[in-house]
Protein backbone atom coordinates (compact mmCIF):
# COMPACT_ATOMS: atom_id res chain seq x y z
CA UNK A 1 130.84 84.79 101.30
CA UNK A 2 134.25 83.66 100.15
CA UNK A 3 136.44 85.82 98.71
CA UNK A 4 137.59 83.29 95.91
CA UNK A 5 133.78 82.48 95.10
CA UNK A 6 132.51 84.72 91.99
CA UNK A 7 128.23 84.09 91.58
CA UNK A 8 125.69 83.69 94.28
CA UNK A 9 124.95 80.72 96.40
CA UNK A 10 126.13 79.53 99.58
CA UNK A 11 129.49 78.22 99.98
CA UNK A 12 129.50 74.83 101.64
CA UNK A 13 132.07 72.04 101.83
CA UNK A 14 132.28 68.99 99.72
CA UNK A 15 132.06 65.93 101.73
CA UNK A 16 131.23 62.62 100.64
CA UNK A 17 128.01 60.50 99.88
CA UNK A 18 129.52 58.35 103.63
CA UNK A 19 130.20 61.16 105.80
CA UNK A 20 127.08 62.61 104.96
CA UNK A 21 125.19 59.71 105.98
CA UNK A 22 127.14 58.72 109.02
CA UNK A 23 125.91 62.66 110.33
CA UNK A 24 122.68 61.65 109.29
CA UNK A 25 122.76 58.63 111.27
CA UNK A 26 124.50 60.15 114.20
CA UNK A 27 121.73 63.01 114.03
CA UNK A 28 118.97 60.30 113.74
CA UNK A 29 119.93 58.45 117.31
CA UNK A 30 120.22 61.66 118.95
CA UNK A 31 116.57 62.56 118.29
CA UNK A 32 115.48 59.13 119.14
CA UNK A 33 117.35 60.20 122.76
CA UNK A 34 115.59 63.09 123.13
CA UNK A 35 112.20 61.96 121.94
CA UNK A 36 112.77 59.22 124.65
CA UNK A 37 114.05 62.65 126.94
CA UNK A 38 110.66 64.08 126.29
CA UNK A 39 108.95 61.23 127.07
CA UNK A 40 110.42 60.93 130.25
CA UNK A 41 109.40 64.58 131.04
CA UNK A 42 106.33 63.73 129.76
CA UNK A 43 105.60 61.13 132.14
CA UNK A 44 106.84 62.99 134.96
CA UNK A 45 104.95 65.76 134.35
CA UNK A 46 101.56 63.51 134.01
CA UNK A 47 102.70 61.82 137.14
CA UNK A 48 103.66 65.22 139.04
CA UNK A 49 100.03 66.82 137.90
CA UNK A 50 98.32 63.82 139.46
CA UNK A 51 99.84 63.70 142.45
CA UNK A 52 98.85 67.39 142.62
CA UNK A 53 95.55 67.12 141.75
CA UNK A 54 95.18 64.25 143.83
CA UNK A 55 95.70 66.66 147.13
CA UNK A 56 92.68 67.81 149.13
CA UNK A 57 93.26 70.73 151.56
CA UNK A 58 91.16 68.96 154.01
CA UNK A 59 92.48 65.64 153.85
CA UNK A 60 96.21 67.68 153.88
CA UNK A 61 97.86 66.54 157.81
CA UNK A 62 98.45 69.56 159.96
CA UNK A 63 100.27 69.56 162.87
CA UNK A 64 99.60 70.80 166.35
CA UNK A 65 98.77 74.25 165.60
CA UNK A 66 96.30 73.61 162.88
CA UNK A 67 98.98 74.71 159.98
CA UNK A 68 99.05 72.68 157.31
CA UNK A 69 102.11 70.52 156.86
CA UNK A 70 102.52 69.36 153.01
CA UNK A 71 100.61 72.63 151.75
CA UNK A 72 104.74 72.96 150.03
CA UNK A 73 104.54 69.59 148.33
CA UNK A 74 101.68 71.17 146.48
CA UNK A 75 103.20 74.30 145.71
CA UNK A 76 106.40 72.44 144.80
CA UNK A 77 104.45 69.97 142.60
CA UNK A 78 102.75 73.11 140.59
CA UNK A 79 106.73 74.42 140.61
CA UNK A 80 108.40 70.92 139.25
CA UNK A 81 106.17 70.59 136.68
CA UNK A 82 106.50 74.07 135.34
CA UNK A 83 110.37 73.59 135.16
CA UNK A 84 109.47 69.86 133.50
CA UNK A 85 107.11 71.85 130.48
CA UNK A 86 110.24 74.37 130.18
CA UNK A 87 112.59 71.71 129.83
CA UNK A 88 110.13 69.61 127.69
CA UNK A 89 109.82 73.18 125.12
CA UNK A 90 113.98 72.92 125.23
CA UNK A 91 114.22 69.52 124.13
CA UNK A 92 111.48 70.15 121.47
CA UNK A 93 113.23 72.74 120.21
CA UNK A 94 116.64 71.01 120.48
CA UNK A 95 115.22 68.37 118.10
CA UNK A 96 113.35 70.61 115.64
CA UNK A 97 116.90 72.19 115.22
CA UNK A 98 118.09 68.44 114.64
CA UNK A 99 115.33 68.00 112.03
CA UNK A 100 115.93 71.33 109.93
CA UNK A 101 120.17 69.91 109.83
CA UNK A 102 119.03 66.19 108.46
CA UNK A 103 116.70 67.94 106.25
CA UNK A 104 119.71 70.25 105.23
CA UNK A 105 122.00 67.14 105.06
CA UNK A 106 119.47 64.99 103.04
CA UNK A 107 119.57 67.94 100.63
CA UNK A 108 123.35 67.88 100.55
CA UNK A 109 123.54 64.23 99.70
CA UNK A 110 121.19 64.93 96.96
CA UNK A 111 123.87 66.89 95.22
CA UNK A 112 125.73 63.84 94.99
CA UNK A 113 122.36 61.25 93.98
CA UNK A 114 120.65 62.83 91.64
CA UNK A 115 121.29 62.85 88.18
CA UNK A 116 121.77 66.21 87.28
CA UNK A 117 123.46 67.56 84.48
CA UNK A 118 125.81 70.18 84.16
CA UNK A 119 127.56 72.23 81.44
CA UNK A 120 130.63 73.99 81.33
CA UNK A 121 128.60 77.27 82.85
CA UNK A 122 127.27 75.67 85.78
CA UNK A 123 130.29 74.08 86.78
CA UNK A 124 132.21 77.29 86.38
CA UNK A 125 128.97 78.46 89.12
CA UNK A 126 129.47 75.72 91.39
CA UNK A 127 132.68 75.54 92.03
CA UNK A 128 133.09 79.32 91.91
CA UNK A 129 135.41 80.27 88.85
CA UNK A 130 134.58 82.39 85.60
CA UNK A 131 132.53 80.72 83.15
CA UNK A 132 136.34 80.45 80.72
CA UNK A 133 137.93 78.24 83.37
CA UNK A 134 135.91 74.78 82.40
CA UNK A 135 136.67 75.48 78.93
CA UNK A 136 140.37 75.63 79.95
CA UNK A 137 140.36 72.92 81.98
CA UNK A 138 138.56 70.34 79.10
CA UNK A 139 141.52 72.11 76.86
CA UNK A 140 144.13 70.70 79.04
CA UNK A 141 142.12 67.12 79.89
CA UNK A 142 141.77 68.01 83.65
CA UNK A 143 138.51 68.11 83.68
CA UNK A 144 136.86 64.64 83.59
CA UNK A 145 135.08 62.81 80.09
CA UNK A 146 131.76 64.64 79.41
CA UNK A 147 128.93 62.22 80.53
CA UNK A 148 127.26 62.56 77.21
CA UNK A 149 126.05 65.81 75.08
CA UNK A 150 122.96 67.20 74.07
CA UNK A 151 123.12 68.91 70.35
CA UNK A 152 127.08 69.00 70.99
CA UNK A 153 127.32 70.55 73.92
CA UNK A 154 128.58 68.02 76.89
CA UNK A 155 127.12 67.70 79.82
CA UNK A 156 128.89 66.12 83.05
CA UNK A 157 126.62 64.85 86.24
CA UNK A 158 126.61 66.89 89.50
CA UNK A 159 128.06 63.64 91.72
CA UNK A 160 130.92 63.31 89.14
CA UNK A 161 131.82 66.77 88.94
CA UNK A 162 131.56 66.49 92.50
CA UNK A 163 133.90 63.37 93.05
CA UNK A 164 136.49 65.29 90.69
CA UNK A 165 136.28 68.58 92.39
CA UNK A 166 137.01 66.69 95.71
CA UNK A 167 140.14 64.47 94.05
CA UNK A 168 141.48 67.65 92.44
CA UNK A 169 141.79 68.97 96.51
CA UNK A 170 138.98 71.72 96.11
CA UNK A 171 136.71 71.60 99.10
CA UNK A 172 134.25 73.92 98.95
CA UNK A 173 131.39 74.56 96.01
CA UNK A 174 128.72 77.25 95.78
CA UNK A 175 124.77 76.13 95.73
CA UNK A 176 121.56 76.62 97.37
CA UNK A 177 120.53 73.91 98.54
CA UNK A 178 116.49 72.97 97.58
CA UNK A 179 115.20 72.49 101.07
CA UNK A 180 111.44 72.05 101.47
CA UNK A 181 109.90 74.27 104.43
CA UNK A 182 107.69 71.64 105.60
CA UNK A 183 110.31 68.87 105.60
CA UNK A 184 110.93 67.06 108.59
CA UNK A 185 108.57 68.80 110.96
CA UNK A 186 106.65 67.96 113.78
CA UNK A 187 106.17 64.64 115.00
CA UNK A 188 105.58 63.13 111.36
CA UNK A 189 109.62 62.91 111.52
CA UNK A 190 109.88 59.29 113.67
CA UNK A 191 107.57 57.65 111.63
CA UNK A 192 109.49 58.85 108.56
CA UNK A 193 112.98 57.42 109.97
């Protein structure tokens, strides 16, 4: 955790609505590479596992002594196709990883979507200062017009506060980030994009 951060959370930097989306974007092609990766593993390892299967030690050639010749290409089939399900488990995991950062970034840019509102406190929590320093900034007209107020006490929305924070040159904010632990998994993700 920060130093400069009073309250709980994780610090994270403020970046806007179009970067987020150009990582999401960036992170979406990259899985459609490696689900097309997979699939060429895939295929290879279907097409390795039938040639092996397809292999009958008495049809195998031998030569002059009686020793099989292409008893290897069997063995080296059976070895090929092991490597192919290792690397296939790699890639897999290589784009789960990609799915849990999307569904992290997705998240993120819901910080800056959603309408939610914030008082004085939890802007004070999010971008890490006492709970006096909002008050003290309205005082002075730094911080930006109240979005509206409920029983007079005004309320600001997360994106705005978020725009202004970013303008004002802070960069980072405190939050925890409401990530679902189903979202994004499995193969349910490429019919989602």
């Amino acid at each position: 955790m920060d130093a400069r951060f009073i309250g709980s959370g994780t610090v994270r930097p403020i970046r806007t609505v179009a970067a987020i989306d150009a990582e999401i974007a960036e992170l979406e092609s990259s899985i459609l590479a490696l689900g097309a990766a997979v699939d060429d593993v895939d295929s290879r390892i279907d097409s390795d596992e039938f040639d092996a299967g397809r292999i009958e030690i008495r049809n195998m050639p031998k030569d002059r002594h009686g020793r099989f010749i292409d008893r290897t290409s069997t063995l080296n089939a059976a070895t090929h196709i092991t490597a192919a399900r290792k690397r296939r488990a790699e890639l897999a995991s290589e784009r789960a990883a990609m799915r849990r950062e999307i569904a992290e970034l997705r998240a993120e840019r819901r910080l800056w979507t959603d309408k939610t509102p914030l008082g004085m406190v939890e802007i004070a929590a999010m971008l890490g200062y006492s709970a006096v320093a909002p008050r003290q900034w309205k005082r002075r007209s730094i911080l930006p017009a109240a979005a509206g107020s409920v029983s007079g006490t005004p309320y600001w929305w997360r994106g705005d506060v978020l725009a202004w924070a970013l303008s004002r040159g802070r960069d980072r904010v405190l939050v925890d980030l409401e990530i679902p632990d189903d979202s994004w998994s499995g193969d349910d993700y490429a019919e989602a994009v």
